[in-house]
Protein backbone atom coordinates (compact mmCIF):
# COMPACT_ATOMS: atom_id res chain seq x y z
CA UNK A 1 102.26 111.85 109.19
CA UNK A 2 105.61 110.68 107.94
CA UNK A 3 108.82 110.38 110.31
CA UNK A 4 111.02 111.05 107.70
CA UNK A 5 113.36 114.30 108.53
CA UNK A 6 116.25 113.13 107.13
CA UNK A 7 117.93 115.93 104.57
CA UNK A 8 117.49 114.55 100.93
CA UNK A 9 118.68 114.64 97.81
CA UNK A 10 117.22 116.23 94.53
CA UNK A 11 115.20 113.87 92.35
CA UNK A 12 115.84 113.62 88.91
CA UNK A 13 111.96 114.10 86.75
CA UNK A 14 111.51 114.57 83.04
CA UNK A 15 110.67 118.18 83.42
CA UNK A 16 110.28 120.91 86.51
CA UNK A 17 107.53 119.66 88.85
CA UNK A 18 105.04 122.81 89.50
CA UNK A 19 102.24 121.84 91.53
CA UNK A 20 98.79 122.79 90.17
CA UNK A 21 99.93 123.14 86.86
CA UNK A 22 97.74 121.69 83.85
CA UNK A 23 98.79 118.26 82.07
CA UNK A 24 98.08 118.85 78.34
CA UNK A 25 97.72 114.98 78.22
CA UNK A 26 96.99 111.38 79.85
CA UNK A 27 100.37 110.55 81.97
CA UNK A 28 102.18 107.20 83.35
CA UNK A 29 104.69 107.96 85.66
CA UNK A 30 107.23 105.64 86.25
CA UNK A 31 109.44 105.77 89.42
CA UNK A 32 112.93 104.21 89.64
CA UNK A 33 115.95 104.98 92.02
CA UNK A 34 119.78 105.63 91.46
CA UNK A 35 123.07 103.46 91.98
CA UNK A 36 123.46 102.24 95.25
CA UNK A 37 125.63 99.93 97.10
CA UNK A 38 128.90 101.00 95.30
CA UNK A 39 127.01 100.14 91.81
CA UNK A 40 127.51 102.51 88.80
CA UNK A 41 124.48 102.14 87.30
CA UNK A 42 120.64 101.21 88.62
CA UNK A 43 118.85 98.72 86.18
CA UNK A 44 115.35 100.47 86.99
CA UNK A 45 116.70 103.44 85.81
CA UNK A 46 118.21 102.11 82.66
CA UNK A 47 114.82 100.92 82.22
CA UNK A 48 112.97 104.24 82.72
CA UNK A 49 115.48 106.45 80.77
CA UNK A 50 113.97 104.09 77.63
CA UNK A 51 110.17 104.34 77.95
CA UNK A 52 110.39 108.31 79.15
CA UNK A 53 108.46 110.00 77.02
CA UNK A 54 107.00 107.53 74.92
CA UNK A 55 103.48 107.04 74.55
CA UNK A 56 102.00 103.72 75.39
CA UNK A 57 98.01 103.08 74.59
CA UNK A 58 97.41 107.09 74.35
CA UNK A 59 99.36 107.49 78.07
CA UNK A 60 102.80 109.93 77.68
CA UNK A 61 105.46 108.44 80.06
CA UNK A 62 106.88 110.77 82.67
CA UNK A 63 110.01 109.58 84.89
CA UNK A 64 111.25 110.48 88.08
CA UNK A 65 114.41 108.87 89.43
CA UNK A 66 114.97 109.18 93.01
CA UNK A 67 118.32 108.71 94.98
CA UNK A 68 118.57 105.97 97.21
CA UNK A 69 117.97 107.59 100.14
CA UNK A 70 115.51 106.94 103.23
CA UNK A 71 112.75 109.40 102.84
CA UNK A 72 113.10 109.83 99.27
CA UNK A 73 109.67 108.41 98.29
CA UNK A 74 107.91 110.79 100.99
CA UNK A 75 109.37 113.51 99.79
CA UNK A 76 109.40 113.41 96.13
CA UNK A 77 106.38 111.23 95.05
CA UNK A 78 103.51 113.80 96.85
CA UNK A 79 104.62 116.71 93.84
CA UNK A 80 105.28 114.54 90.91
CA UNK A 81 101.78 114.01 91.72
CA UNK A 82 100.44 116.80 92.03
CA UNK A 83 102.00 117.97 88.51
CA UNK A 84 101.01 114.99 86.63
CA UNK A 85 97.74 113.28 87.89
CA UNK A 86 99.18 110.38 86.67
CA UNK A 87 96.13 107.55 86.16
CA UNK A 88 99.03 105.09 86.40
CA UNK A 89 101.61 104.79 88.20
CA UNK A 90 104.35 101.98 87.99
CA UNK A 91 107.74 102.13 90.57
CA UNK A 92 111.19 100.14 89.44
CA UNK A 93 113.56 98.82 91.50
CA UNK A 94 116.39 96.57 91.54
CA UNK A 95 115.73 92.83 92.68
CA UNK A 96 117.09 89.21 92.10
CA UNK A 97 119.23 88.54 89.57
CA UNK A 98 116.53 86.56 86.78
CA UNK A 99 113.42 87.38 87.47
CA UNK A 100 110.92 90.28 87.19
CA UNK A 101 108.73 90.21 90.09
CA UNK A 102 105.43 92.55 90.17
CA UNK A 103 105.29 93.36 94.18
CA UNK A 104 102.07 93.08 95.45
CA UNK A 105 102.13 94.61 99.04
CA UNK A 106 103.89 97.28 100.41
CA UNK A 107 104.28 97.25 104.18
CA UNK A 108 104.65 99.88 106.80
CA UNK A 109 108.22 98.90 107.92
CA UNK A 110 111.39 100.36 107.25
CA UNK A 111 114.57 97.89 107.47
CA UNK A 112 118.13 98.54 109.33
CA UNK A 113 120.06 98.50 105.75
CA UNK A 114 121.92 102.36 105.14
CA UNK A 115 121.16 104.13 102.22
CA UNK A 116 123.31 105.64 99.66
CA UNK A 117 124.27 108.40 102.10
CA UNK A 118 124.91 105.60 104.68
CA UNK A 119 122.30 106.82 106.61
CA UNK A 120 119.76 104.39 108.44
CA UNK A 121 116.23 104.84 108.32
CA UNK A 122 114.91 107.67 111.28
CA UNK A 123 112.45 105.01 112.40
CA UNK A 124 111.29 101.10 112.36
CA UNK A 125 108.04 102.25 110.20
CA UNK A 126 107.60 104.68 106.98
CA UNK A 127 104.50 106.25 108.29
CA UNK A 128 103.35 106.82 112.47
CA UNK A 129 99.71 106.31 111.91
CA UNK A 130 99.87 104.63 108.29
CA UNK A 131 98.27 100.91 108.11
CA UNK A 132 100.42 97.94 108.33
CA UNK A 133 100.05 96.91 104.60
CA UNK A 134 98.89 98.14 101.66
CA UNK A 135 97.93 96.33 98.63
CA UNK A 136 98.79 96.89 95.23
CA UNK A 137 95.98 98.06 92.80
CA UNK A 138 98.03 97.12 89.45
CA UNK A 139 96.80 94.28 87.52
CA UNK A 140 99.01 90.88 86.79
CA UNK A 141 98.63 88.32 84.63
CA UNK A 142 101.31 85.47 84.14
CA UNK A 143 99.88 84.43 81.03
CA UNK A 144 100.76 88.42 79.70
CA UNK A 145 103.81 86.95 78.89
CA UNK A 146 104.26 83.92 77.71
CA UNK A 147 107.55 84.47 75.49
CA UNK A 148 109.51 86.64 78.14
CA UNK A 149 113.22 86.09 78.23
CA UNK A 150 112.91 85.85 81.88
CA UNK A 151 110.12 84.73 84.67
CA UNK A 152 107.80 87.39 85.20
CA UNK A 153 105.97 86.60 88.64
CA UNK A 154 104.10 88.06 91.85
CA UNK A 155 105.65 88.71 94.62
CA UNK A 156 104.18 89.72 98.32
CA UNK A 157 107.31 90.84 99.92
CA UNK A 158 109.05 93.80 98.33
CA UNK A 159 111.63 93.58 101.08
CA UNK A 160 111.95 96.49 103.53
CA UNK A 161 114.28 98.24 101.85
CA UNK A 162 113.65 102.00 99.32
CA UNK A 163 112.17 100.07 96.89
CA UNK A 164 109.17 98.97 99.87
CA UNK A 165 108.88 102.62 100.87
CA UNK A 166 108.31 103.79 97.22
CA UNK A 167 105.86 101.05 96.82
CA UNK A 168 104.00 101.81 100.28
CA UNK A 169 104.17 105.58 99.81
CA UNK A 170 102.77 105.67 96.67
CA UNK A 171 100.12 103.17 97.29
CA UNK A 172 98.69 105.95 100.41
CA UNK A 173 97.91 108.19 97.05
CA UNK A 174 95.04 108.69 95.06
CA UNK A 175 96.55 107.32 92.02
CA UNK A 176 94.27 104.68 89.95
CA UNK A 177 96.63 101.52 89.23
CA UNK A 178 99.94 101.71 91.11
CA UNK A 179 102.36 98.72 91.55
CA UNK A 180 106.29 98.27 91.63
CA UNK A 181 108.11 96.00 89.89
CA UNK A 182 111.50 94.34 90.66
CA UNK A 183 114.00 94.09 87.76
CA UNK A 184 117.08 92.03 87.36
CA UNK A 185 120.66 94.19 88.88
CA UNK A 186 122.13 95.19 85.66
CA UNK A 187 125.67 95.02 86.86
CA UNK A 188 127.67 95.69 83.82
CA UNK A 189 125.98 94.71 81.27
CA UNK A 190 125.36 97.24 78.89
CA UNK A 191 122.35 99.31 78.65
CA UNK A 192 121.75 98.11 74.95
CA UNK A 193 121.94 94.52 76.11
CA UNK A 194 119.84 94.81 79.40
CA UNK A 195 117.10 96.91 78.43
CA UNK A 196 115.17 95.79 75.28
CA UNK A 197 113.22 92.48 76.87
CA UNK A 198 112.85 94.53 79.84
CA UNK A 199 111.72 97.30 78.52
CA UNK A 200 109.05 94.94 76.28
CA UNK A 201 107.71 93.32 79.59
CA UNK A 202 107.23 97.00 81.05
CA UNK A 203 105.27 97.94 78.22
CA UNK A 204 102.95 95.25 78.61
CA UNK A 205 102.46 95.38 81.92
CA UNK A 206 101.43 98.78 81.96
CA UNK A 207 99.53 98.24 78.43
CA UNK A 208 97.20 95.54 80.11
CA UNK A 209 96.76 98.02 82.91
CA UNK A 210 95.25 100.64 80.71
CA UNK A 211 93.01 98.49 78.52
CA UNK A 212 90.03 99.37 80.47
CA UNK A 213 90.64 103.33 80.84
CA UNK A 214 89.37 105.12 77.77
């Protein structure tokens, strides 16, 4: 049972989330958050507003962007869910400047950095009776990309931050493949600059993932 009880913000998802409503087709969702930290724009949402609704290997991308805000993940992953059944599903976040790094653990910890809302987190863990760790069931491959613009690598600490909660909350569902991935702050560069190699290492990433589903 989560400790969250912190009031939240609305989520931003391609279309109304009704629980128990039928999905015409095979889904990816992708997660990503807001700005943050006095930022005007969140890479991993630059990122998401791109592949959102495209089709990748038969799968129609869905998107839901989350504020920045502890509790978020607990909150708004459970119904986007529920509507979607994704079979994969892939979280963004903003990370070091450089590098793409495909997070391989979430962990049950919640750190003392305020969100958005300069709120801190209600508690020192995500979930009361929730294991320390999870692990990642997305697939990673270095050798996926050996042309990327910029290192594409594992990582087993996504921090302890939203982007950790996302990844542990969503990793306690039933979901087939689920991962998050870090992307480079996008600052201000512009969206037409940032987003094309990132978008391209995306795309494989969850490509690779789906080989093996018919």
């Amino acid at each position: 049972m989560s400790l969250i009880t912190l009031p939240l913000m609305p989520a931003a998802t391609t279309d109304p989330v009704q629980e128990g409503a039928p999905v015409a087709e095979p889904i990816v969702l992708i997660t990503a958050f807001g700005p943050f930290a006095g930022r005007g724009v969140n890479g991993s949402e630059s990122v998401a507003s791109q592949l959102d609704q495209h089709l990748i290997a038969g799968y129609r991308v869905r998107t839901l962007v989350m504020p920045v805000v502890w509790g978020q993940p607990a909150h708004d992953l459970p119904p986007a869910l529920a509507r979607w059944h994704p079979h994969l599903l892939l979280g963004l976040g903003e990370g070091y400047p450089g590098t793409v790094t495909v997070e391989g653990v979430g962990r049950n910890c919640a750190g003392a950095e305020p969100d958005a809302l300069d709120r801190l987190a209600p508690a020192a863990v995500l979930e009361a009776s929730g294991p320390a760790q999870r692990t990642a069931t997305l697939l990673f491959d270095d050798a996926w990309f050996p042309m990327a613009p910029v290192p594409v690598q594992r990582s087993t600490d996504a921090g302890d931050y939203l982007c950790n909660a996302c990844l542990y909350t969503a990793l306690g569902s039933t979901t087939v493949r689920c991962g998050f991935v870090h992307v480079p702050p996008q600052g201000l560069v512009p969206d037409a600059q940032y987003t094309p190699a990132l978008v391209a290492i995306i795309t494989t990433l969850i490509s690779k993932n789906l080989a093996d589903h018919p």
